[in-house]
N, C-alpha and C. Protein backbone atom coordinates (compact mmCIF):
# COMPACT_ATOMS: atom_id res chain seq x y z
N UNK A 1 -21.68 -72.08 -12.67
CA UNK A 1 -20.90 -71.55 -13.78
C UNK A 1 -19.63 -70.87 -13.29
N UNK A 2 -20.19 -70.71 -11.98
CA UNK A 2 -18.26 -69.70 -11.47
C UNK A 2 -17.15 -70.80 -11.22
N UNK A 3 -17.90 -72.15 -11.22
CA UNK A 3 -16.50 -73.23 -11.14
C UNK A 3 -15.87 -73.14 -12.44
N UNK A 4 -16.61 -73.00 -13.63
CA UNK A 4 -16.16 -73.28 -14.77
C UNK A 4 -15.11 -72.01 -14.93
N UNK A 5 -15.18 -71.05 -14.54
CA UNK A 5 -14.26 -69.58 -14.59
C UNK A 5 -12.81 -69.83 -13.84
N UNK A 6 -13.28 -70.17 -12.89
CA UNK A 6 -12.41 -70.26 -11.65
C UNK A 6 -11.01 -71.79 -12.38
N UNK A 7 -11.65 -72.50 -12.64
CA UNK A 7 -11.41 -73.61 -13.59
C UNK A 7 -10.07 -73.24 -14.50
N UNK A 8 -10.98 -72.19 -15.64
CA UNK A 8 -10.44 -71.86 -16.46
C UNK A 8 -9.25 -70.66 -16.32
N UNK A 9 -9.27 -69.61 -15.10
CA UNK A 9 -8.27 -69.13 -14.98
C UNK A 9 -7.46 -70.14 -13.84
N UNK A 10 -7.69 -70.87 -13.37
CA UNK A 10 -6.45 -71.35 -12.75
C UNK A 10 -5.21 -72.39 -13.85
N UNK A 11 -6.18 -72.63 -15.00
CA UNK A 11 -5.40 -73.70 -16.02
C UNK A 11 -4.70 -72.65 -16.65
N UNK A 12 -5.18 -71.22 -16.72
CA UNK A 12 -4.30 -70.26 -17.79
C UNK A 12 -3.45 -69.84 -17.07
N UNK A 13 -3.61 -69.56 -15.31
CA UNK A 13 -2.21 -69.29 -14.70
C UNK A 13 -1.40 -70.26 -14.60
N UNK A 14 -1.50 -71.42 -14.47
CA UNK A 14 -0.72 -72.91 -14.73
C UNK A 14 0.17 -72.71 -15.73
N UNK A 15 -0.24 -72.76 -17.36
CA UNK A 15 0.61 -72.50 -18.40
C UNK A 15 0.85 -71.29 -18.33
N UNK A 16 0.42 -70.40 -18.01
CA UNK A 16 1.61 -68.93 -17.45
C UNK A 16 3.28 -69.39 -16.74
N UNK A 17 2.73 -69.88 -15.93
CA UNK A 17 4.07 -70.02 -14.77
C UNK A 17 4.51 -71.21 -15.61
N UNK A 18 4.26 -71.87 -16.32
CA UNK A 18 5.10 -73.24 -17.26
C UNK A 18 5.89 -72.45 -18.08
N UNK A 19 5.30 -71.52 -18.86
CA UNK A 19 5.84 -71.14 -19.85
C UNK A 19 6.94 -69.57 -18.76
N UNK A 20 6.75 -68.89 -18.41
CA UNK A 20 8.06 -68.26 -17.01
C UNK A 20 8.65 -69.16 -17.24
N UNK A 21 8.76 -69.84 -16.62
CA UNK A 21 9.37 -70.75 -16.35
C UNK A 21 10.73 -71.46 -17.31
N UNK A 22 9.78 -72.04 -18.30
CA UNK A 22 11.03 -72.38 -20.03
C UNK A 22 11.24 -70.84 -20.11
N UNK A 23 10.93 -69.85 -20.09
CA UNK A 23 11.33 -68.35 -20.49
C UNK A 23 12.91 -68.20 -19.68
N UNK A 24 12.81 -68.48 -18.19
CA UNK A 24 14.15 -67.79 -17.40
C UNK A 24 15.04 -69.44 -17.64
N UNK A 25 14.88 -70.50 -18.08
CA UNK A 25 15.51 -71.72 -18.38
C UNK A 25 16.09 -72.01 -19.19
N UNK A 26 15.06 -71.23 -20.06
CA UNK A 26 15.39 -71.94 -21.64
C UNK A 26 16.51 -71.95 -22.11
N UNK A 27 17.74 -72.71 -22.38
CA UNK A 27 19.01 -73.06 -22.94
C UNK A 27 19.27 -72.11 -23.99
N UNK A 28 18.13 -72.08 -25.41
CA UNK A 28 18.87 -71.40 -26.38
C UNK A 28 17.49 -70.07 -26.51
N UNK A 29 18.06 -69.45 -27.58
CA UNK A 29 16.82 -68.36 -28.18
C UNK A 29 15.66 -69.07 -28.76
N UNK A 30 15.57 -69.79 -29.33
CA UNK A 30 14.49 -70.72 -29.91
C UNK A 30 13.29 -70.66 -28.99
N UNK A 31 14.18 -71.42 -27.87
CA UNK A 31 13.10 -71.89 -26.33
C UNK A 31 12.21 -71.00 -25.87
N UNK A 32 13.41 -69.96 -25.80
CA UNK A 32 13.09 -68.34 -24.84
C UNK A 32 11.87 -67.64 -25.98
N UNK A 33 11.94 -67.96 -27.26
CA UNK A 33 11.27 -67.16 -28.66
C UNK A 33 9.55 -67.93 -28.29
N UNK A 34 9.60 -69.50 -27.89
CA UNK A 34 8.07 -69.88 -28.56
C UNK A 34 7.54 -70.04 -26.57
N UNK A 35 8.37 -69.35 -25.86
CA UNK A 35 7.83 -69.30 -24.84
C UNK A 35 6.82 -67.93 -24.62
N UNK A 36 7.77 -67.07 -25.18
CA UNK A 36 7.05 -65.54 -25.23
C UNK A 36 5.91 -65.94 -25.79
N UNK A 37 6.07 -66.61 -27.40
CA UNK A 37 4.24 -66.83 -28.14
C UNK A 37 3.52 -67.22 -27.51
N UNK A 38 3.78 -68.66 -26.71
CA UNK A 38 2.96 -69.16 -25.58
C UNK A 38 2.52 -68.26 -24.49
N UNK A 39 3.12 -67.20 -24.35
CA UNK A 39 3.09 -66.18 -23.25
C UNK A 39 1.81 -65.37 -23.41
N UNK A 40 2.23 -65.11 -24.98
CA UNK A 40 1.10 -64.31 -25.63
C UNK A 40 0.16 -64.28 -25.83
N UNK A 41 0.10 -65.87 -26.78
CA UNK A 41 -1.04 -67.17 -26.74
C UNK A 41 -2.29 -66.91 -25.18
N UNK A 42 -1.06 -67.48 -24.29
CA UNK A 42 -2.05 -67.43 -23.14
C UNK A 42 -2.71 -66.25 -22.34
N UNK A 43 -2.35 -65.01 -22.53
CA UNK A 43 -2.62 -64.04 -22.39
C UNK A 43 -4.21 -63.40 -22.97
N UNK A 44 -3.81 -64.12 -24.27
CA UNK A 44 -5.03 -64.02 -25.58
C UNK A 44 -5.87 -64.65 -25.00
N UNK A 45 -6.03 -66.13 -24.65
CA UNK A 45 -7.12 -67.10 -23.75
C UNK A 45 -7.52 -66.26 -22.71
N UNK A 46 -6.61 -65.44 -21.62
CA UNK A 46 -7.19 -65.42 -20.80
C UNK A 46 -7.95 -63.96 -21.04
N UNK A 47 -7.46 -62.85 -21.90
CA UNK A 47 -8.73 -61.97 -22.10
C UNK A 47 -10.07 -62.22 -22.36
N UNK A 48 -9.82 -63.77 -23.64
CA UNK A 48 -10.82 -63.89 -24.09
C UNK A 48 -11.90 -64.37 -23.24
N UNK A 49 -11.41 -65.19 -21.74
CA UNK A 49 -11.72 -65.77 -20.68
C UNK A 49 -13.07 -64.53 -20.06
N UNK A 50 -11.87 -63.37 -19.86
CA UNK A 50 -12.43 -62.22 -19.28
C UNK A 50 -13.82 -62.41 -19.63
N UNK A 51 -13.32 -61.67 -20.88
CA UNK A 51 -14.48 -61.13 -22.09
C UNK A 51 -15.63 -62.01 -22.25
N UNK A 52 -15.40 -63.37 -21.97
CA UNK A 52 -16.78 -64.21 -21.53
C UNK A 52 -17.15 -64.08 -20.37
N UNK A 53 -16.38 -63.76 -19.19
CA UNK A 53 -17.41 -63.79 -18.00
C UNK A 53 -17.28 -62.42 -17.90
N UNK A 54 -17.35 -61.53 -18.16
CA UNK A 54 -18.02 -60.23 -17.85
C UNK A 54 -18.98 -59.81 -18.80
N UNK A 55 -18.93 -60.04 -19.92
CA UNK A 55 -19.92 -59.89 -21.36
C UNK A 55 -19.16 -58.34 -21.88
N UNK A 56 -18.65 -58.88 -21.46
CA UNK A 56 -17.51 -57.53 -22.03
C UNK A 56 -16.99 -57.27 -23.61
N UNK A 57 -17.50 -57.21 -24.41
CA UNK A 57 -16.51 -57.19 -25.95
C UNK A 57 -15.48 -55.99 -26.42
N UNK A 58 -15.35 -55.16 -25.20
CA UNK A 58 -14.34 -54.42 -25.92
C UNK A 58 -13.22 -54.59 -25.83
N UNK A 59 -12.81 -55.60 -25.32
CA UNK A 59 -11.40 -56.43 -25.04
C UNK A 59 -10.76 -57.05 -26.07
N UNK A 60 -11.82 -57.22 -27.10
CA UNK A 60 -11.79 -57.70 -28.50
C UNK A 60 -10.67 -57.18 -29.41
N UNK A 61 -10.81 -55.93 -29.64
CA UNK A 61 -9.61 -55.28 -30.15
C UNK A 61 -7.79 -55.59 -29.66
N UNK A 62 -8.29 -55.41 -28.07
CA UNK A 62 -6.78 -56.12 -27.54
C UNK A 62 -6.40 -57.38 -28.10
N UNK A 63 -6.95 -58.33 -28.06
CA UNK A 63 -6.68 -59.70 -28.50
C UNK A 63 -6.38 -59.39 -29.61
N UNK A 64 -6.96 -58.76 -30.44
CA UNK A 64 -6.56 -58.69 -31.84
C UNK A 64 -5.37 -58.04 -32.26
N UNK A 65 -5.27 -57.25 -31.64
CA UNK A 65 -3.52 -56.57 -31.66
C UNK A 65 -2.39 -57.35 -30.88
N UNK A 66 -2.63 -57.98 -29.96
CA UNK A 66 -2.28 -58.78 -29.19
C UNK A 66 -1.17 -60.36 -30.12
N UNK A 67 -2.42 -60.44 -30.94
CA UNK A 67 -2.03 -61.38 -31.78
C UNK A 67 -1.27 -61.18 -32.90
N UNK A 68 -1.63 -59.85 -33.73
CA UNK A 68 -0.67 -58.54 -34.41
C UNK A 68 0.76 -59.17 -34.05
N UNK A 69 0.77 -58.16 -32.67
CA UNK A 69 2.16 -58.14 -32.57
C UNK A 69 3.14 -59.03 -32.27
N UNK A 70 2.23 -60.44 -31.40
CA UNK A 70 3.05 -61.66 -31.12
C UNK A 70 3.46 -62.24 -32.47
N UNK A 71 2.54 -62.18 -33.48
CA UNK A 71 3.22 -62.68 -34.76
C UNK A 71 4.05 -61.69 -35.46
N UNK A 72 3.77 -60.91 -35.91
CA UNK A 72 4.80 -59.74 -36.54
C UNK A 72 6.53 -59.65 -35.18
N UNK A 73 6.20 -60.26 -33.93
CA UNK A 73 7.62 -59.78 -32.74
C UNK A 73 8.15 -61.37 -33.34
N UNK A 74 7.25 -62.65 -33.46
CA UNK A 74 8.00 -63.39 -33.59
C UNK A 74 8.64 -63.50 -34.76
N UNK A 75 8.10 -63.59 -35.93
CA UNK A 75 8.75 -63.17 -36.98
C UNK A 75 10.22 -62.66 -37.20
N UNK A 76 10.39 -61.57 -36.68
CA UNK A 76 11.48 -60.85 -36.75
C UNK A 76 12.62 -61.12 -35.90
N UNK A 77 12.26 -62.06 -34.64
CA UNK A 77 13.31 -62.62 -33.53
C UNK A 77 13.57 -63.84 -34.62
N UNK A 78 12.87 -64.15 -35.06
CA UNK A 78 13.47 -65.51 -35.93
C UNK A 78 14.01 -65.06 -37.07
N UNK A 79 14.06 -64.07 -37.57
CA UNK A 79 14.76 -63.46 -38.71
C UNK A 79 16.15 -63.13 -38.35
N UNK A 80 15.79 -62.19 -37.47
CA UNK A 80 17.45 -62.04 -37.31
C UNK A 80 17.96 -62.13 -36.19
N UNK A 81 17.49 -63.07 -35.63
CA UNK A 81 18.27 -64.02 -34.35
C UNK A 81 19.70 -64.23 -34.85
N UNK A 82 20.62 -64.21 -33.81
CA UNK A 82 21.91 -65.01 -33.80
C UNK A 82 21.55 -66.40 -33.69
N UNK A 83 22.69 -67.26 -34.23
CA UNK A 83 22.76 -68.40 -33.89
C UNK A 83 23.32 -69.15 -32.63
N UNK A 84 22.63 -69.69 -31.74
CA UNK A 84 23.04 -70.03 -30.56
C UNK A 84 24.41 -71.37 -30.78
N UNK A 85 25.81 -71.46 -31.18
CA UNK A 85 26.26 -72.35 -30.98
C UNK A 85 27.20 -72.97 -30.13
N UNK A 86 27.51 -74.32 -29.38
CA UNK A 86 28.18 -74.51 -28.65
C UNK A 86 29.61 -75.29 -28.95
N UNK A 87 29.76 -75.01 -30.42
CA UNK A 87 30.77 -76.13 -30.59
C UNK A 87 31.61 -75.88 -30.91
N UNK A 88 32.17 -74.31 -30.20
CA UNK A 88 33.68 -74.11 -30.34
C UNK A 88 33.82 -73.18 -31.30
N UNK A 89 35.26 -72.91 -31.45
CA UNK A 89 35.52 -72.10 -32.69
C UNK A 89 35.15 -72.28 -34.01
N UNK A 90 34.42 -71.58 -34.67
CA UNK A 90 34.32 -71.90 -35.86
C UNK A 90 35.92 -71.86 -36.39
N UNK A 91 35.98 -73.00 -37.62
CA UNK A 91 37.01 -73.13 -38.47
C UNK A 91 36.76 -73.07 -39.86
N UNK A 92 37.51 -72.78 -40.74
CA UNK A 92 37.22 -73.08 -42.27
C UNK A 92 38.08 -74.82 -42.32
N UNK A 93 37.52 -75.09 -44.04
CA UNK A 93 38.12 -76.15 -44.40
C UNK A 93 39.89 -76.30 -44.79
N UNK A 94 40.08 -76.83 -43.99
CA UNK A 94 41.39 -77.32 -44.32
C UNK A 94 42.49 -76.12 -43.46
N UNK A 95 41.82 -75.88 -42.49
CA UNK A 95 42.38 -74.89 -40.75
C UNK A 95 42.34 -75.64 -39.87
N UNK A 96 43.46 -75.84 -39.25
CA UNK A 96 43.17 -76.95 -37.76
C UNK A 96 42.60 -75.53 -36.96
N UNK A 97 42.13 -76.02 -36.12
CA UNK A 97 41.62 -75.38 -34.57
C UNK A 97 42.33 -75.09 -33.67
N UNK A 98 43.60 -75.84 -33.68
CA UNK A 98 44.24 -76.03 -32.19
C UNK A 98 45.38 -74.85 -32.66
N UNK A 99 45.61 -74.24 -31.73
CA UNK A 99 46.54 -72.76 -31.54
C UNK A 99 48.21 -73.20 -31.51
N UNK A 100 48.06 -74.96 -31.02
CA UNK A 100 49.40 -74.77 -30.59
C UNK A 100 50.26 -75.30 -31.95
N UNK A 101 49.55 -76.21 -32.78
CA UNK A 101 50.11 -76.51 -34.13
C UNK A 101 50.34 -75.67 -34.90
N UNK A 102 51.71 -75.63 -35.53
CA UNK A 102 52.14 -74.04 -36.28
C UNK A 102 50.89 -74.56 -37.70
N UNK A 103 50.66 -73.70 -38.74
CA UNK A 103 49.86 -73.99 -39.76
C UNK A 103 50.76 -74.17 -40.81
N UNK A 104 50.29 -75.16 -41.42
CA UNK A 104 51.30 -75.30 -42.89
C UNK A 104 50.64 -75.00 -44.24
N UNK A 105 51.37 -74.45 -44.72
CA UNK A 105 51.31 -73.85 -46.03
C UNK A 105 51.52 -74.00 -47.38
């Protein structure tokens, strides 16, 4: 039964360091946002991991707040996140972009 442990925390440090990983990579906020959940996520597995091989249940409560706050933190990064964009200056309709064309009126 200690293979099955041994097993199971080496697959939860695996998606640990996957998800690090998209965390210091990740291109936009989005990436960096469902890496943390995954972060969290796996964090949650691996207490719960604990909490089966020690017969431990008071770890129970952690997970449960655990999960609290990863949903209530993500929530609110997706609320009022900036928008990550790469495509230049925003313009309105009927504004050229380019600085060097005088604007007509």
């Amino acid at each position: 039964m200690n293979t099955v442990w041994i097993i199971a925390s080496a697959l939860l440090c695996a998606a640990a360091l996957i998800c690090l990983a998209r965390l210091l990579m990740g291109p936009n906020t989005l990436d960096r946002l469902i890496s943390v959940d995954a972060m969290v996520a796996t964090s949650m597995c691996g207490l719960g991991v604990w909490a089966a091989y020690s017969h431990d249940t008071t770890v129970v409560p952690v997970i449960v707040a655990l999960a609290l706050v990863g949903f209530v933190g993500s929530l609110a990064v997706a609320r009022f996140r900036v928008r990550d964009d790469d495509n230049g200056p925003i313009t309105t309709p009927g504004h050229d972009a380019d600085p060097t064309r005088p604007e007509e009126f």
